[in-house]
C-alpha atoms as a PDB file:
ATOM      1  CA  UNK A   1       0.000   0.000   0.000  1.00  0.00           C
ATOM      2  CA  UNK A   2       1.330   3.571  -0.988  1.00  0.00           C
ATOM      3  CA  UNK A   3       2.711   5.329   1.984  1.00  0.00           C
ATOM      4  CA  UNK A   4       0.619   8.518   2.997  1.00  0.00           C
ATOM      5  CA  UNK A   5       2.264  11.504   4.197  1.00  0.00           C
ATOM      6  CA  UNK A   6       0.489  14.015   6.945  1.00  0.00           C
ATOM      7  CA  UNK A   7       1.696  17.515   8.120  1.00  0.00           C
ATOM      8  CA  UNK A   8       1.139  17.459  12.037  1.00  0.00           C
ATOM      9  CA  UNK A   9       0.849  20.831  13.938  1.00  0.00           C
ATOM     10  CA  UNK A  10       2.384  21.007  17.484  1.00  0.00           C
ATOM     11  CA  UNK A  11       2.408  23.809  20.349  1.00  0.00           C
ATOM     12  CA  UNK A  12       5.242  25.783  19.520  1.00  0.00           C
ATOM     13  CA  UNK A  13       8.073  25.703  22.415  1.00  0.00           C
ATOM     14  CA  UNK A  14       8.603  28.838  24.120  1.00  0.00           C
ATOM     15  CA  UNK A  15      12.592  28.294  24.166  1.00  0.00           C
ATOM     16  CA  UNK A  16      13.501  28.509  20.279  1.00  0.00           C
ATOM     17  CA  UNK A  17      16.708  26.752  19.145  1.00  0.00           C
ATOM     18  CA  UNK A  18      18.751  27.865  16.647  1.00  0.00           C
ATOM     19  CA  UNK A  19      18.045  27.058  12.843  1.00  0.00           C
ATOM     20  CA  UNK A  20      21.679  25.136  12.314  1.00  0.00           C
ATOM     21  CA  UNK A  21      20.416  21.518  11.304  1.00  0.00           C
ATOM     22  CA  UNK A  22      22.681  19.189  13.625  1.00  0.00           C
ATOM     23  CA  UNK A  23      23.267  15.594  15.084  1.00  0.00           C
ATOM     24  CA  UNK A  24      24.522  15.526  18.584  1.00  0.00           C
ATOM     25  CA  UNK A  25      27.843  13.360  18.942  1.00  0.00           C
ATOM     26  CA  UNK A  26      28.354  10.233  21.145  1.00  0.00           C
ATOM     27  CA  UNK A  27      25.532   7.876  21.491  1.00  0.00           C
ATOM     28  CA  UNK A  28      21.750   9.144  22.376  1.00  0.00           C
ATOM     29  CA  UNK A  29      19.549   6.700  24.568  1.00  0.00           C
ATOM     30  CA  UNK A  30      16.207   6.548  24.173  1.00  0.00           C
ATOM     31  CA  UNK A  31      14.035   4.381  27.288  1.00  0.00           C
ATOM     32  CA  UNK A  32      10.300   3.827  27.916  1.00  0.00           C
ATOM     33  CA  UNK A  33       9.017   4.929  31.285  1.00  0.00           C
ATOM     34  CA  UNK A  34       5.785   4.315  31.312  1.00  0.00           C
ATOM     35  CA  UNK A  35       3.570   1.823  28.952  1.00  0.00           C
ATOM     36  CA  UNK A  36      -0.074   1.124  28.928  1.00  0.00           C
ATOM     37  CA  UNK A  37      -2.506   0.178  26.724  1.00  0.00           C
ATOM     38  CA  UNK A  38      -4.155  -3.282  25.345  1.00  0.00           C
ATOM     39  CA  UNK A  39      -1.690  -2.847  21.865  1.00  0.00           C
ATOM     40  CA  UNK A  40       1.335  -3.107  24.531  1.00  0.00           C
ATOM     41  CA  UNK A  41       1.211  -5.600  27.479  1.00  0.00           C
ATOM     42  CA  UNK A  42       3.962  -5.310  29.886  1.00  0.00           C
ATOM     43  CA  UNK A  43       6.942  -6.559  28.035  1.00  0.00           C
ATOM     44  CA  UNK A  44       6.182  -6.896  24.529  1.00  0.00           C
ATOM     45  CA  UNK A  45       7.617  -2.949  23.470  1.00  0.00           C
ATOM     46  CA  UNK A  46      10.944  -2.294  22.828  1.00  0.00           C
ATOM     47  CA  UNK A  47      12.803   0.959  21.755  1.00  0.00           C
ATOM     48  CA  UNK A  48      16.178   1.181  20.417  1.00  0.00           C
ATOM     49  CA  UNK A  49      17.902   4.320  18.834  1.00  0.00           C
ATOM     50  CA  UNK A  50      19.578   4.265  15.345  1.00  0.00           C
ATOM     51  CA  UNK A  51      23.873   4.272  15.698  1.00  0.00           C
ATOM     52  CA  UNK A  52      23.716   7.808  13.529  1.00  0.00           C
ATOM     53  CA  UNK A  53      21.442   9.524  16.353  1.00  0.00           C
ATOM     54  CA  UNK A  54      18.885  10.068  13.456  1.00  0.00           C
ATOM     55  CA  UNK A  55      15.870   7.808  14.945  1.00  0.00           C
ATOM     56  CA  UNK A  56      14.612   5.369  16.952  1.00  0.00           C
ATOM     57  CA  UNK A  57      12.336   2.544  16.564  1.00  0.00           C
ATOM     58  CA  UNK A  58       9.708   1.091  18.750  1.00  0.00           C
ATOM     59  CA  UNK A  59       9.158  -2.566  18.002  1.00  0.00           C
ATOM     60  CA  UNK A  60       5.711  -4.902  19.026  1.00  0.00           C
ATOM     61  CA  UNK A  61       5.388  -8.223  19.460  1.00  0.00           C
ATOM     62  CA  UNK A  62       1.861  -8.365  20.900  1.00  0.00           C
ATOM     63  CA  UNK A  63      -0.124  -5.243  18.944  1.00  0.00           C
ATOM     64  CA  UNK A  64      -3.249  -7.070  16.507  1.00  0.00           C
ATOM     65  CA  UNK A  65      -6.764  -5.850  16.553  1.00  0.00           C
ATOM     66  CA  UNK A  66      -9.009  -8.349  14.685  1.00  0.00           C
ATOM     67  CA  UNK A  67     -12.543  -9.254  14.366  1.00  0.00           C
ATOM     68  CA  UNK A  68     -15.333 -11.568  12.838  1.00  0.00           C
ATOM     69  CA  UNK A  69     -14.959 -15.698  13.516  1.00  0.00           C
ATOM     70  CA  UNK A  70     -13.206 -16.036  16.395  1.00  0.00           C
ATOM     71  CA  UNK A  71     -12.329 -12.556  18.082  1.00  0.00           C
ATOM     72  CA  UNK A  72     -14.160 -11.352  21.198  1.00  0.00           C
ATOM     73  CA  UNK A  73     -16.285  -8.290  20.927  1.00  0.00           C
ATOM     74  CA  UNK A  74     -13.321  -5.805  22.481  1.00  0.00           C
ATOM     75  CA  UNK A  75     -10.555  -7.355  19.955  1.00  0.00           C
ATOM     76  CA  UNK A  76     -11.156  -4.855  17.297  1.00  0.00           C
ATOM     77  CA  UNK A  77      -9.658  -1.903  18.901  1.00  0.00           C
ATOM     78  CA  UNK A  78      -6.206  -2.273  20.359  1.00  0.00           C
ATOM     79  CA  UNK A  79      -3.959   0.729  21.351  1.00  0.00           C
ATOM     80  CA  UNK A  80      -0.474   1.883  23.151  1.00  0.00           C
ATOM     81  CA  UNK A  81       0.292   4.976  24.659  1.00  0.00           C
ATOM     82  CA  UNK A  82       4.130   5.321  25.399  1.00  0.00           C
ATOM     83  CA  UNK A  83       6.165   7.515  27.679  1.00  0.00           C
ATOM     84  CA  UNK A  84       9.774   7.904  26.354  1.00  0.00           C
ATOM     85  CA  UNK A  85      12.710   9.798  28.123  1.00  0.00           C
ATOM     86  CA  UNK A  86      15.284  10.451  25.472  1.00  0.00           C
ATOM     87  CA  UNK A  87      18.929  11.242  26.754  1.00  0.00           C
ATOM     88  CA  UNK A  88      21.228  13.241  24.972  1.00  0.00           C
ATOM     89  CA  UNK A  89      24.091  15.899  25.231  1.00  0.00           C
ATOM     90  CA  UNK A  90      23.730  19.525  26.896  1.00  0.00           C
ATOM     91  CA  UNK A  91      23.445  22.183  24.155  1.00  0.00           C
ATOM     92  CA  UNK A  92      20.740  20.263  21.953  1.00  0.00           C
ATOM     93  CA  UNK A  93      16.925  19.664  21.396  1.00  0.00           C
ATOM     94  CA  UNK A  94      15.015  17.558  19.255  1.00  0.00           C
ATOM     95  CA  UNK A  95      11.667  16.908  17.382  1.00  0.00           C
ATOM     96  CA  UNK A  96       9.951  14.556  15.521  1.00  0.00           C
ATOM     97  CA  UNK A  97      10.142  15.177  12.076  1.00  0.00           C
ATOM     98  CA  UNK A  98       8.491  12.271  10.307  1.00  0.00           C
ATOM     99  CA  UNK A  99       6.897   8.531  11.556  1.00  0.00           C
ATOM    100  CA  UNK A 100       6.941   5.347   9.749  1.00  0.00           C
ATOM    101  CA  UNK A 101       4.595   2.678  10.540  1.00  0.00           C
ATOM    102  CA  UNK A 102       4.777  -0.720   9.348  1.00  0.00           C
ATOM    103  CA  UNK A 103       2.458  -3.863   9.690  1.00  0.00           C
ATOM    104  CA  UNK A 104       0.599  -6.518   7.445  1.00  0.00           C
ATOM    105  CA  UNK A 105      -3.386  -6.631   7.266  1.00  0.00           C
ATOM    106  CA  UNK A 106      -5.596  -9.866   5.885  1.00  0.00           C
ATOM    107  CA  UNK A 107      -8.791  -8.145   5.305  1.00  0.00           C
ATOM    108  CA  UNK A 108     -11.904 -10.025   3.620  1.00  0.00           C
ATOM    109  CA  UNK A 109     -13.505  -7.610   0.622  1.00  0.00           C
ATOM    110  CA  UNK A 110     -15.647  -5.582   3.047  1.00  0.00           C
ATOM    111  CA  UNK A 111     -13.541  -5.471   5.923  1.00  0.00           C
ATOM    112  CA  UNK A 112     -11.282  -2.818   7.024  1.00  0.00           C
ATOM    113  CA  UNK A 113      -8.683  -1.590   8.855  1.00  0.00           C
ATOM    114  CA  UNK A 114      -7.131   1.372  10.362  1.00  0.00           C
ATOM    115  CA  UNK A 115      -4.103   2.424  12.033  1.00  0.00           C
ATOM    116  CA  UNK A 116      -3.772   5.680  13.978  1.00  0.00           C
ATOM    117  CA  UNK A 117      -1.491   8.060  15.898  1.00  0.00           C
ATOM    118  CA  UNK A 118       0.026  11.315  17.618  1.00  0.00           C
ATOM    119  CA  UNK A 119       2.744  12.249  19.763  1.00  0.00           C
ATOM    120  CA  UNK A 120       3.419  15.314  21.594  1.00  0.00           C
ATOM    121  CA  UNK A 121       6.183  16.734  24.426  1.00  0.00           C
ATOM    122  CA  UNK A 122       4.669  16.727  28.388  1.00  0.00           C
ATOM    123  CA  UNK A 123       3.171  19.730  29.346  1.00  0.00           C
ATOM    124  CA  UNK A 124       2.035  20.487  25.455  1.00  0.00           C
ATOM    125  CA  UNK A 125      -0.702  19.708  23.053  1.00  0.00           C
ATOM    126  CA  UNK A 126      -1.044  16.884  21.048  1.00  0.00           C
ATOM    127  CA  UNK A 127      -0.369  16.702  17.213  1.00  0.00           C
ATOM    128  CA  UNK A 128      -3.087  16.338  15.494  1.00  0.00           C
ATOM    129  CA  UNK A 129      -4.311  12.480  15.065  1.00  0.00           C
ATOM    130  CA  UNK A 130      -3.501  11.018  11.913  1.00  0.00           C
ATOM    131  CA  UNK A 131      -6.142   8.292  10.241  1.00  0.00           C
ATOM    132  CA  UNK A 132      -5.022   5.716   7.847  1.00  0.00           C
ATOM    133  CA  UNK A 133      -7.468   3.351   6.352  1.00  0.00           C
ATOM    134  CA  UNK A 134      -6.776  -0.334   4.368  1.00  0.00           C
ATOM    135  CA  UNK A 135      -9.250  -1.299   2.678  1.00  0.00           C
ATOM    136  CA  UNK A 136     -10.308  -5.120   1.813  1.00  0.00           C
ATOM    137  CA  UNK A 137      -9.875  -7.074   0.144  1.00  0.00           C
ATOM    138  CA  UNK A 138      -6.244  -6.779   1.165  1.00  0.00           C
ATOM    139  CA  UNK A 139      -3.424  -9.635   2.413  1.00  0.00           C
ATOM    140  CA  UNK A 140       0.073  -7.827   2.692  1.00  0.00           C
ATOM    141  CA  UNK A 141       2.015  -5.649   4.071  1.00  0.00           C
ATOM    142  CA  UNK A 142       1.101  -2.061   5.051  1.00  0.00           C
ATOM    143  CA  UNK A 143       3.025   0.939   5.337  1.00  0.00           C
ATOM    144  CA  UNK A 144       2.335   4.364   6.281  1.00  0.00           C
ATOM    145  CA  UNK A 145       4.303   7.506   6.592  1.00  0.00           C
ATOM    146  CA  UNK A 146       3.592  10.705   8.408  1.00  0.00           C
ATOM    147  CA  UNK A 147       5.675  14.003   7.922  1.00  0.00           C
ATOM    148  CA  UNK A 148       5.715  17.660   9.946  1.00  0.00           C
ATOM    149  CA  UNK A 149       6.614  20.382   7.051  1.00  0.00           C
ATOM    150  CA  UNK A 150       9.884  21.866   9.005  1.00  0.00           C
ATOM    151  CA  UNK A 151       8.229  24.777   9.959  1.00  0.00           C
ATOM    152  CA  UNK A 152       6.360  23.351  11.967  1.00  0.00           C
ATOM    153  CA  UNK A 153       8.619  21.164  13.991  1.00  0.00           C
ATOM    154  CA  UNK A 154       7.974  21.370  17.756  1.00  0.00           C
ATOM    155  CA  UNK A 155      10.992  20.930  20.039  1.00  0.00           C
ATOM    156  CA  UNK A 156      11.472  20.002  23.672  1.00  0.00           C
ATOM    157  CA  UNK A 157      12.132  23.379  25.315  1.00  0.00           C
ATOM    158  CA  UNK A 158      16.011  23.854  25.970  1.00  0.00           C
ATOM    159  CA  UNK A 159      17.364  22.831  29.147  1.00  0.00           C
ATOM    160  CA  UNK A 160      14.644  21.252  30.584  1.00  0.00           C
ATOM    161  CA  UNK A 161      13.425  17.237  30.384  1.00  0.00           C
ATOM    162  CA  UNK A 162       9.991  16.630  28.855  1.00  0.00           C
ATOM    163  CA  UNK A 163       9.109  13.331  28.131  1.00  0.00           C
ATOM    164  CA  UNK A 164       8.214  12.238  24.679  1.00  0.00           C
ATOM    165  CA  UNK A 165       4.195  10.552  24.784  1.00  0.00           C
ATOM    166  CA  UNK A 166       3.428   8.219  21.277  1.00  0.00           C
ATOM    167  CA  UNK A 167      -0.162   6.790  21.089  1.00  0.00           C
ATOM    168  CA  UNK A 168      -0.968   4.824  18.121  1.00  0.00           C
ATOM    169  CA  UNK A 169      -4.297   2.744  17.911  1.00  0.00           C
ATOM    170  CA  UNK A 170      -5.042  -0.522  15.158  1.00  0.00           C
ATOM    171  CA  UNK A 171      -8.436  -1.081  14.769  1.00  0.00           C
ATOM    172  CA  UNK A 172     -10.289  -4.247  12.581  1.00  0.00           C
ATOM    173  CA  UNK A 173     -13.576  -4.421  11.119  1.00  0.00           C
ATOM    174  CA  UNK A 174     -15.265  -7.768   9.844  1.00  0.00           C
ATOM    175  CA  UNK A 175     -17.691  -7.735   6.726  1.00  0.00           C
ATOM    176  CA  UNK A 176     -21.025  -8.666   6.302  1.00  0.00           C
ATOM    177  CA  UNK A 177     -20.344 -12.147   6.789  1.00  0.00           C
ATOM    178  CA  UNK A 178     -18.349 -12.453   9.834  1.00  0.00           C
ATOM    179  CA  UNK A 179     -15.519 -12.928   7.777  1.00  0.00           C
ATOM    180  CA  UNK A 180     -12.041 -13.442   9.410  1.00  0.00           C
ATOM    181  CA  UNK A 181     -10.288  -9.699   9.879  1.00  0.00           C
ATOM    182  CA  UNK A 182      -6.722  -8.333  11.700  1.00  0.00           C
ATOM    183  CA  UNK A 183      -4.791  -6.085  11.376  1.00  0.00           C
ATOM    184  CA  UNK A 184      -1.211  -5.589  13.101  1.00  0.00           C
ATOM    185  CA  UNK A 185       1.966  -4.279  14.155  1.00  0.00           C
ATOM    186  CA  UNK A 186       3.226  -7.827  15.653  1.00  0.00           C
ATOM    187  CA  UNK A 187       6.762  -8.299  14.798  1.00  0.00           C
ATOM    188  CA  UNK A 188       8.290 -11.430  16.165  1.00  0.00           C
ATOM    189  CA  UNK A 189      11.498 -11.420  14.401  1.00  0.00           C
ATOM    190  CA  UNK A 190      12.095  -7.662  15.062  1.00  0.00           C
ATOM    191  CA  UNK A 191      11.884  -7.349  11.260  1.00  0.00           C
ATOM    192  CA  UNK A 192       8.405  -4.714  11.544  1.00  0.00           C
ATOM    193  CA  UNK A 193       9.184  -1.521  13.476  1.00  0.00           C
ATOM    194  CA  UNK A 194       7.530   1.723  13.760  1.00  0.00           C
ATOM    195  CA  UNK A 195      10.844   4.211  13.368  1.00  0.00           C
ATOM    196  CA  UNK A 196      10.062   8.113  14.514  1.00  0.00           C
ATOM    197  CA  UNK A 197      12.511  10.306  12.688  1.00  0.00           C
ATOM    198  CA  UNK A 198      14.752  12.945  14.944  1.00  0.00           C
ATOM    199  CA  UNK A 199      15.131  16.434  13.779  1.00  0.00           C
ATOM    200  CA  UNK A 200      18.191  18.298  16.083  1.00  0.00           C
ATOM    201  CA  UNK A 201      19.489  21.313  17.031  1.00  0.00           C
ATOM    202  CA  UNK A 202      21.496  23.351  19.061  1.00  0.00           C
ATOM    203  CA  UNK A 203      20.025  25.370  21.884  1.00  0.00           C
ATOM    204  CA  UNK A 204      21.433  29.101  22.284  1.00  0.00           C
END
């Protein structure tokens, strides 16, 4: 499926960094504090930052709504909301400039799927939520991409620590017929990751 892009607004941060586009040296850590959600038992999240400082990636191995034959009636909705404390050097500040998410989908011709998410800083507004629909019938692969024009790129205010919050929902629909429906972020191999995009800079 093509991937969609999506310009996400944030709460502008009232310390502004400076405009030089930068990658802070040594090795960034990125750690989830808090997890909760029915997409995300304890355990089955994981978060690793790229070696380049660029990104991170947040990896499931327990995230599938489905419905129709054989699903209870709550299985159709499943969601995550994680808190992540990113630690890097003094003199920098990040955003999120752009979100991949990957999973596969069997959908029956009538069913449906969608996948859905926003992030935001503590102590600001969320973006925007972004929608993504898969349509059936459909057996592959899905990926999705949303992007924040660089204008609009929210930072964590210099010098303090705000935690980063990502919520992302999956939700399946059956057809007509009860038909057999999922749709997922699973990846048991490590292979399917959502990966959030870092844009840096240097704090005045």
């Amino acid at each position: 499926m093509a991937a969609t892009g999506l310009a996400l607004s944030l709460v502008v941060a009232p310390t502004a960094p400076s405009s030089a586009d930068v990658v802070p040296p040594g090795k960034i850590k990125v750690e989830v504090v808090t997890v909760n959600g029915s997409g995300c038992p304890a355990g089955t999240a994981a978060v690793a930052a790229a070696d380049d400082n660029t990104a991170f990636t947040v990896t499931y191995s327990d995230y599938t709504a489905k419905a129709g034959s054989g699903s209870s009636p709550t299985d159709f909705r499943k969601n995550c909301q994680l808190s992540l404390r990113v630690f890097y050097p003094q003199g920098f500040t990040y955003g999120i400039a752009q979100a991949d998410y990957r999973g596969f989908a069997s959908l029956p011709r009538g069913g449906r799927g969608l996948q859905r998410a926003n992030y935001y800083f503590m102590g600001t507004s969320p973006t925007a939520v972004s929608s993504h629909n898969i349509n059936g019938p459909f057996g592959d692969d899905w990926q999705f991409t949303d992007k924040t024009d660089v204008a609009s790129i929210v930072f964590a205010p210099c010098g303090e620590t705000r935690n980063l919050n990502v919520n992302t929902e999956l939700r399946a629909y059956s057809n007509g017929h009860n038909a057999s429906s999922f749709v997922t972020m699973d990846s048991t191999d490590g292979g399917v990751s959502t990966k959030y995009h870092f844009a840096w800079k240097t704090c005045k």
